[in-house]
N, C-alpha and C. Protein backbone atom coordinates (compact mmCIF):
# COMPACT_ATOMS: atom_id res chain seq x y z
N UNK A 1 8.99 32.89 27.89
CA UNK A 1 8.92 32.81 26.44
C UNK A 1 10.05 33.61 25.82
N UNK A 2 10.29 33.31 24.37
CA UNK A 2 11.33 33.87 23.84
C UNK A 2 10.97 33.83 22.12
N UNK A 3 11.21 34.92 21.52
CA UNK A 3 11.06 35.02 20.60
C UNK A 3 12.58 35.24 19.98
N UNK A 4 12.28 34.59 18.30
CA UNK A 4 13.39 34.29 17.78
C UNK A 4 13.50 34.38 16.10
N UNK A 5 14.16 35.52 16.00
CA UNK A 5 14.58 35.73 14.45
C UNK A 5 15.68 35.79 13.89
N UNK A 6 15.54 34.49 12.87
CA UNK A 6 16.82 34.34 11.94
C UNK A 6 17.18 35.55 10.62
N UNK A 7 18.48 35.71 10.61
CA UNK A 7 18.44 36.54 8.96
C UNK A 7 20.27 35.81 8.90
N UNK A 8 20.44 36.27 7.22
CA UNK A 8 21.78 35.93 7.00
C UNK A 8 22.15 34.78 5.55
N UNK A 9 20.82 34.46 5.68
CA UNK A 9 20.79 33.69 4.63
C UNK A 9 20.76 34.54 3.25
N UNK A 10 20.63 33.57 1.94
CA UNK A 10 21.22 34.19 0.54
C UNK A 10 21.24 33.19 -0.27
N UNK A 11 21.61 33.31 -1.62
CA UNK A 11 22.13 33.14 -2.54
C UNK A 11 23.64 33.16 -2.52
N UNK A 12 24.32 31.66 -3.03
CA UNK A 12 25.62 31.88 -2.87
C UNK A 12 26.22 30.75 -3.23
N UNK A 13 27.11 30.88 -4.12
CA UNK A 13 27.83 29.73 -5.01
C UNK A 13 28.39 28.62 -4.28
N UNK A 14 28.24 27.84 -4.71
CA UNK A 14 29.49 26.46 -3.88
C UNK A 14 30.72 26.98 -3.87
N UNK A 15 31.32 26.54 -2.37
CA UNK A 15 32.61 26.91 -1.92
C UNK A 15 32.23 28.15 -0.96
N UNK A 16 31.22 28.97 -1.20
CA UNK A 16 31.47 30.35 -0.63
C UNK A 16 30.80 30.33 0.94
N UNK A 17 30.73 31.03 1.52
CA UNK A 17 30.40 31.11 3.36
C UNK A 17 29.02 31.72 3.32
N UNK A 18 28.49 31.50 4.17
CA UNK A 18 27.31 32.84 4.68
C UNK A 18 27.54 32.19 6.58
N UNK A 19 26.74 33.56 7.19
CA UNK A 19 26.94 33.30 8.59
C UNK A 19 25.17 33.62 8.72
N UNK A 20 24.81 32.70 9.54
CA UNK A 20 23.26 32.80 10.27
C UNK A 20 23.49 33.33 11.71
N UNK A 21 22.34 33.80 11.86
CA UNK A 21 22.37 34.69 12.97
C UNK A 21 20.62 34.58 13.29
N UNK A 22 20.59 34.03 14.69
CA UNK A 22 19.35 34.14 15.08
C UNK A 22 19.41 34.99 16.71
N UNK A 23 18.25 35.81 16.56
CA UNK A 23 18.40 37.24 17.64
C UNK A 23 17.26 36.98 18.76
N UNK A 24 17.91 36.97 19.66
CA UNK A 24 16.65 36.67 20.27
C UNK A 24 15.97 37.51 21.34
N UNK A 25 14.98 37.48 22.04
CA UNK A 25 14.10 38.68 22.14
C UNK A 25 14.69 38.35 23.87
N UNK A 26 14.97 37.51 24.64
CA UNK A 26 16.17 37.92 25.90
C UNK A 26 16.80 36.82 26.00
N UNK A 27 17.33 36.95 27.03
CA UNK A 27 18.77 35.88 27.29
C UNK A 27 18.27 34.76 26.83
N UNK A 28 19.29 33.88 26.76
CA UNK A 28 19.36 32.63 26.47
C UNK A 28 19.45 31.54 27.74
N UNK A 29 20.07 32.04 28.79
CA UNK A 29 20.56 31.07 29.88
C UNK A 29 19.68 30.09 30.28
N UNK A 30 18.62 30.59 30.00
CA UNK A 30 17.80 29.61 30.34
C UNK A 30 17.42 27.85 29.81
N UNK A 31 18.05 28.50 27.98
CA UNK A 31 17.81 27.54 27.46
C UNK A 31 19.08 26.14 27.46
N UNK A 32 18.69 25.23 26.63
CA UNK A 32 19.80 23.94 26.85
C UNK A 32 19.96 23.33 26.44
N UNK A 33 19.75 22.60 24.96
CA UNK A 33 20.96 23.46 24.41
C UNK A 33 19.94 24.52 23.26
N UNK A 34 20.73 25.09 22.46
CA UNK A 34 20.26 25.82 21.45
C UNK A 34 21.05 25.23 20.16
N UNK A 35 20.50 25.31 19.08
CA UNK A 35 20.56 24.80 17.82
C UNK A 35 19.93 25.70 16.43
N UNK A 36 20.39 24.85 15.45
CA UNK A 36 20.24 24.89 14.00
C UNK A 36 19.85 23.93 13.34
N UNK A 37 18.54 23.77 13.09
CA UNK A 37 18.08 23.23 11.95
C UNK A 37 17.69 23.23 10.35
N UNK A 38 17.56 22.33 9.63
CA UNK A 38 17.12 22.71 8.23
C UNK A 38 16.25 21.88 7.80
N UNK A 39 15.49 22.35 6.95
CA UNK A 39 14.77 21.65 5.77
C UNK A 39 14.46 21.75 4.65
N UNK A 40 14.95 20.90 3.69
CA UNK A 40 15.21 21.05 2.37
C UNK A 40 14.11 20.67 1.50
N UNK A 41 13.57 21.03 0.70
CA UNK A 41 12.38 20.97 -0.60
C UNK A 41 11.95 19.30 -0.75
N UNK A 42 10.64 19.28 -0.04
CA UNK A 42 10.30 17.35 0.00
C UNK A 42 11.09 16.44 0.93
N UNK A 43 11.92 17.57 2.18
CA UNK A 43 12.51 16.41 2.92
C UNK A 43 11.80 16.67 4.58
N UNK A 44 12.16 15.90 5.35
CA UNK A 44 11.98 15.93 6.79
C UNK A 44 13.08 16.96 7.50
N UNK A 45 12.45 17.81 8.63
CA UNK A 45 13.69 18.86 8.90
C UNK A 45 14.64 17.98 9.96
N UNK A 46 15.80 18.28 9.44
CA UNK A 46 17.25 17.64 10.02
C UNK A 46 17.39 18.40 11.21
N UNK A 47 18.51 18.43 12.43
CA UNK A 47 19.34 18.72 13.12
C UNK A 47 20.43 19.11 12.20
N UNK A 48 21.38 20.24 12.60
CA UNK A 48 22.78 20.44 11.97
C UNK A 48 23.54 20.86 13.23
N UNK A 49 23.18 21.82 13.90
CA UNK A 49 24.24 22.11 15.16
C UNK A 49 23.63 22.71 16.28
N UNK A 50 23.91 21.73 17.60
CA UNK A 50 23.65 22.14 18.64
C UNK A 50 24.84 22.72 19.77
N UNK A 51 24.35 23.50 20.34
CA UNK A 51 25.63 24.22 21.18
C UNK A 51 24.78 23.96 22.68
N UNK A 52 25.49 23.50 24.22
CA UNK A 52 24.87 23.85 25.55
C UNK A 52 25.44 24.99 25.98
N UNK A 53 24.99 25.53 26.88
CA UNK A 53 25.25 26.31 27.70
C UNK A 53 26.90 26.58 28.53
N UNK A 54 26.90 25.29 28.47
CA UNK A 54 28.60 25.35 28.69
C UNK A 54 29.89 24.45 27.88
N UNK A 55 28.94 25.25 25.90
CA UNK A 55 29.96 25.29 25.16
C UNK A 55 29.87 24.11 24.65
N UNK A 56 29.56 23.09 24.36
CA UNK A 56 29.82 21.75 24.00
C UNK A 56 28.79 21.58 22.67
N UNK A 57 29.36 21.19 21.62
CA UNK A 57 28.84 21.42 20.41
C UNK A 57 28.65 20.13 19.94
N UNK A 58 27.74 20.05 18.86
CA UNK A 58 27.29 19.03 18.18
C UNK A 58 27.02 18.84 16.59
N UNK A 59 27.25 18.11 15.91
CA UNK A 59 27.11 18.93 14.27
C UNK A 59 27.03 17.57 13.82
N UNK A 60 25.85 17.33 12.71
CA UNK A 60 25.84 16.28 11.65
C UNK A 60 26.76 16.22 10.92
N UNK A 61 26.76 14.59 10.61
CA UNK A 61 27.78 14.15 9.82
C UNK A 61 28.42 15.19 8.68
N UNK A 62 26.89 15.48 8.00
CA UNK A 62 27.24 16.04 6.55
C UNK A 62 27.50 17.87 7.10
N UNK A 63 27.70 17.98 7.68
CA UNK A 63 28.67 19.65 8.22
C UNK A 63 29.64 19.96 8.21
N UNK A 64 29.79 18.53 9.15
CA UNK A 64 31.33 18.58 10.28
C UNK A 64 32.15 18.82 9.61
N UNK A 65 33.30 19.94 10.17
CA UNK A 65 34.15 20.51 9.60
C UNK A 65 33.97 21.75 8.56
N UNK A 66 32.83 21.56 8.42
CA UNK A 66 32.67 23.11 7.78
C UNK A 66 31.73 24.45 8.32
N UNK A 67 30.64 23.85 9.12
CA UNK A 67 29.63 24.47 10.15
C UNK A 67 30.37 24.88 11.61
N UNK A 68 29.95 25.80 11.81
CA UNK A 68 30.27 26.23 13.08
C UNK A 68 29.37 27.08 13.91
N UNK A 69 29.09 26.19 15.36
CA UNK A 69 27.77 26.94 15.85
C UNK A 69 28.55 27.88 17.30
N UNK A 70 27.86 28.93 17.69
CA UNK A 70 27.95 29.71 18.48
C UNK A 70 27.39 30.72 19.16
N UNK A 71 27.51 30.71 20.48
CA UNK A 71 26.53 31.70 21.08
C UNK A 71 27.19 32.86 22.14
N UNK A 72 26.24 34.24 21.74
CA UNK A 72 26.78 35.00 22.99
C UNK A 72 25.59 35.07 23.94
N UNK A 73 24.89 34.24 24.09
CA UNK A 73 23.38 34.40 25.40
C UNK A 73 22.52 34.71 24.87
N UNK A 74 22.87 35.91 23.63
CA UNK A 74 21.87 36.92 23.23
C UNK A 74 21.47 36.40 21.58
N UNK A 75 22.33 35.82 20.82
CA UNK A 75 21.69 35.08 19.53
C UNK A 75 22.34 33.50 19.45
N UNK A 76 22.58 33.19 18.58
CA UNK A 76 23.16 31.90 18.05
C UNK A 76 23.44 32.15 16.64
N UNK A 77 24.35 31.42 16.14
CA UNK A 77 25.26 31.65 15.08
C UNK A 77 25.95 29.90 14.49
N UNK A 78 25.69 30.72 13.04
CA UNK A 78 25.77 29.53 12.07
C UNK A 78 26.49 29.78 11.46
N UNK A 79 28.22 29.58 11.32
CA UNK A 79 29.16 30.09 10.50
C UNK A 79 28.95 28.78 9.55
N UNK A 80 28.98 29.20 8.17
CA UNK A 80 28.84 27.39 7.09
C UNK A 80 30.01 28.24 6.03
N UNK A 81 30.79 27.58 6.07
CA UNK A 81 32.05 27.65 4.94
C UNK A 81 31.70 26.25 4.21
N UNK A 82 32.83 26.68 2.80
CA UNK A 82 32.79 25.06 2.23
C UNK A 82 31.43 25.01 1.56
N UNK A 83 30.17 25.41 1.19
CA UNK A 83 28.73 25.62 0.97
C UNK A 83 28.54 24.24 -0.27
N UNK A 84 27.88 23.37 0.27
CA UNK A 84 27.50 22.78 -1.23
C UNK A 84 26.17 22.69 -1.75
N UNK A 85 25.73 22.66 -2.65
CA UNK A 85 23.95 22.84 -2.90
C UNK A 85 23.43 21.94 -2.64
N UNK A 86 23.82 20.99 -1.40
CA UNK A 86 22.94 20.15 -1.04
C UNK A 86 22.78 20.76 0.22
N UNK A 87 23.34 21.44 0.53
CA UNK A 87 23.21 22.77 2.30
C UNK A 87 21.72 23.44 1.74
N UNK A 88 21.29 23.55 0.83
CA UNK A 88 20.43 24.11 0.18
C UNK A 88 19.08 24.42 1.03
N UNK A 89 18.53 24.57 1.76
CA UNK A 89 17.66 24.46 2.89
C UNK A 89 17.09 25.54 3.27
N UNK A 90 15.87 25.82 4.26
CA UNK A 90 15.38 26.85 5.04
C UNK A 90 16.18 26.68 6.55
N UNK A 91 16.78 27.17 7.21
CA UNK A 91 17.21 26.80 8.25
C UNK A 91 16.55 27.91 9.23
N UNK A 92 16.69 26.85 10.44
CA UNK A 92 15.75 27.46 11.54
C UNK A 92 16.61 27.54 12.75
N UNK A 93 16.46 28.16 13.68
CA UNK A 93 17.11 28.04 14.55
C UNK A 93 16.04 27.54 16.12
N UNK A 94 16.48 27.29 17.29
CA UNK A 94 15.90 26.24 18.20
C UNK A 94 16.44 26.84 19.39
N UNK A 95 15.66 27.05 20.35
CA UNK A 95 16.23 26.87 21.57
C UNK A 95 14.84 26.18 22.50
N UNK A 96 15.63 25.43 23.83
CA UNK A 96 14.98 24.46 24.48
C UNK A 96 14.76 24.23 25.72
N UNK A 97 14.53 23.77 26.50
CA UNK A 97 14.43 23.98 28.16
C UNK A 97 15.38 22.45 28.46
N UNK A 98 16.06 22.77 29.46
CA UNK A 98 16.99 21.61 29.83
C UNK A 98 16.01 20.05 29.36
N UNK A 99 16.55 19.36 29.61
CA UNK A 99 15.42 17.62 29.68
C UNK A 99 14.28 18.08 28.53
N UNK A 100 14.09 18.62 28.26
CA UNK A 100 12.69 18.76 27.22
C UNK A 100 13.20 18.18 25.89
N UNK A 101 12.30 17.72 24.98
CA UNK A 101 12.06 16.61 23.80
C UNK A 101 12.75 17.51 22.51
N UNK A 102 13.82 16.98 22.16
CA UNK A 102 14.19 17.32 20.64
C UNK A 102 13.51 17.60 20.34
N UNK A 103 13.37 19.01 19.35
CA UNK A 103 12.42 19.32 18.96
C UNK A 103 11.03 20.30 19.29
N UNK A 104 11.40 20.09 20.69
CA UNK A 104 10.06 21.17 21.62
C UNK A 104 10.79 22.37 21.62
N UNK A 105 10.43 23.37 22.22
CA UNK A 105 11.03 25.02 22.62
C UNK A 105 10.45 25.76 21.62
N UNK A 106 11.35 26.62 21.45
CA UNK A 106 10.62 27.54 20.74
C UNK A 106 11.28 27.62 19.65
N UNK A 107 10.99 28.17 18.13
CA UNK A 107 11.25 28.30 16.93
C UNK A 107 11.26 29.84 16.53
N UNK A 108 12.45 29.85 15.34
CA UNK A 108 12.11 31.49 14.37
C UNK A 108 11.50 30.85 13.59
N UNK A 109 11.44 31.80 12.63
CA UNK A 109 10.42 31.71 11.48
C UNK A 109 11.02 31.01 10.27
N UNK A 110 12.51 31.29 9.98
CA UNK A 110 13.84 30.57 9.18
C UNK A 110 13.89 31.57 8.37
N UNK A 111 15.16 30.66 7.78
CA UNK A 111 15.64 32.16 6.52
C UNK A 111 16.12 30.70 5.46
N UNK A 112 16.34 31.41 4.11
CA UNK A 112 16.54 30.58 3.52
C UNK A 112 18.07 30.73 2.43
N UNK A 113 18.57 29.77 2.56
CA UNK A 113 19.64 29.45 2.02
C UNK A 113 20.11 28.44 1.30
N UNK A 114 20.73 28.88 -0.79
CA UNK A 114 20.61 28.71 -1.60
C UNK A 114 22.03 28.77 -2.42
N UNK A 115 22.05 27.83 -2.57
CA UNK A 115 23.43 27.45 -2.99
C UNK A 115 23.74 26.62 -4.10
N UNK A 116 23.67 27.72 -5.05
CA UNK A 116 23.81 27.26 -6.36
C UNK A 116 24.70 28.23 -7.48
N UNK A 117 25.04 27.72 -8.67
CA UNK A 117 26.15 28.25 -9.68
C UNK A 117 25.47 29.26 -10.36
């Protein structure tokens, strides 16, 4: 088991950055891949960025090029430049056991991030 807490989130104008950071309670190696999710007020929670174990990244349409996911074993990381208030969301972070179902593993609790004038 692994426990997992996000912080980093905020308040923060369009155009401007925040970095997510989810910490996790031990290594990661185990997991496969690890990710970032969101969900926004009346919607279904999305995928935004998945990272494996050996580096290979993944990012929704509406990111790409401005999201950036990353890991040192020990958290995962959500660099979001470019911010528009439709990023507007609780985001969560994910990690998973190799072959196991989008969506299964284990969850933080999220943090929330708000992006407005």
């Amino acid at each position: 088991q692994v426990q997992l807490v996000e912080s980093g989130g905020g308040l923060v104008q369009p155009g401007g950055s925040l970095r997510l950071s989810c910490a996790a309670s031990g290594t990661l190696f185990s997991f496969n891949p690890m990710g970032w999710y969101r969900q926004a007020p009346g919607k279904e929670r999305e995928l935004v960025a998945t990272i494996t174990t050996g580096g290979t990244t993944n990012y929704a349409d509406s990111v790409k090029g401005r999201f950036t996911i990353s890991t040192d074993y020990a958290n995962v990381y959500l660099q979001m430049n470019s911010l528009k208030p439709e990023d507007t969301a609780v985001y969560y972070c994910n990690v998973r056991y190799p072959s196991s179902q989008a969506g299964s593993g284990y969850w933080g609790q999220g943090t929330q991030v708000t992006v407005s004038s």
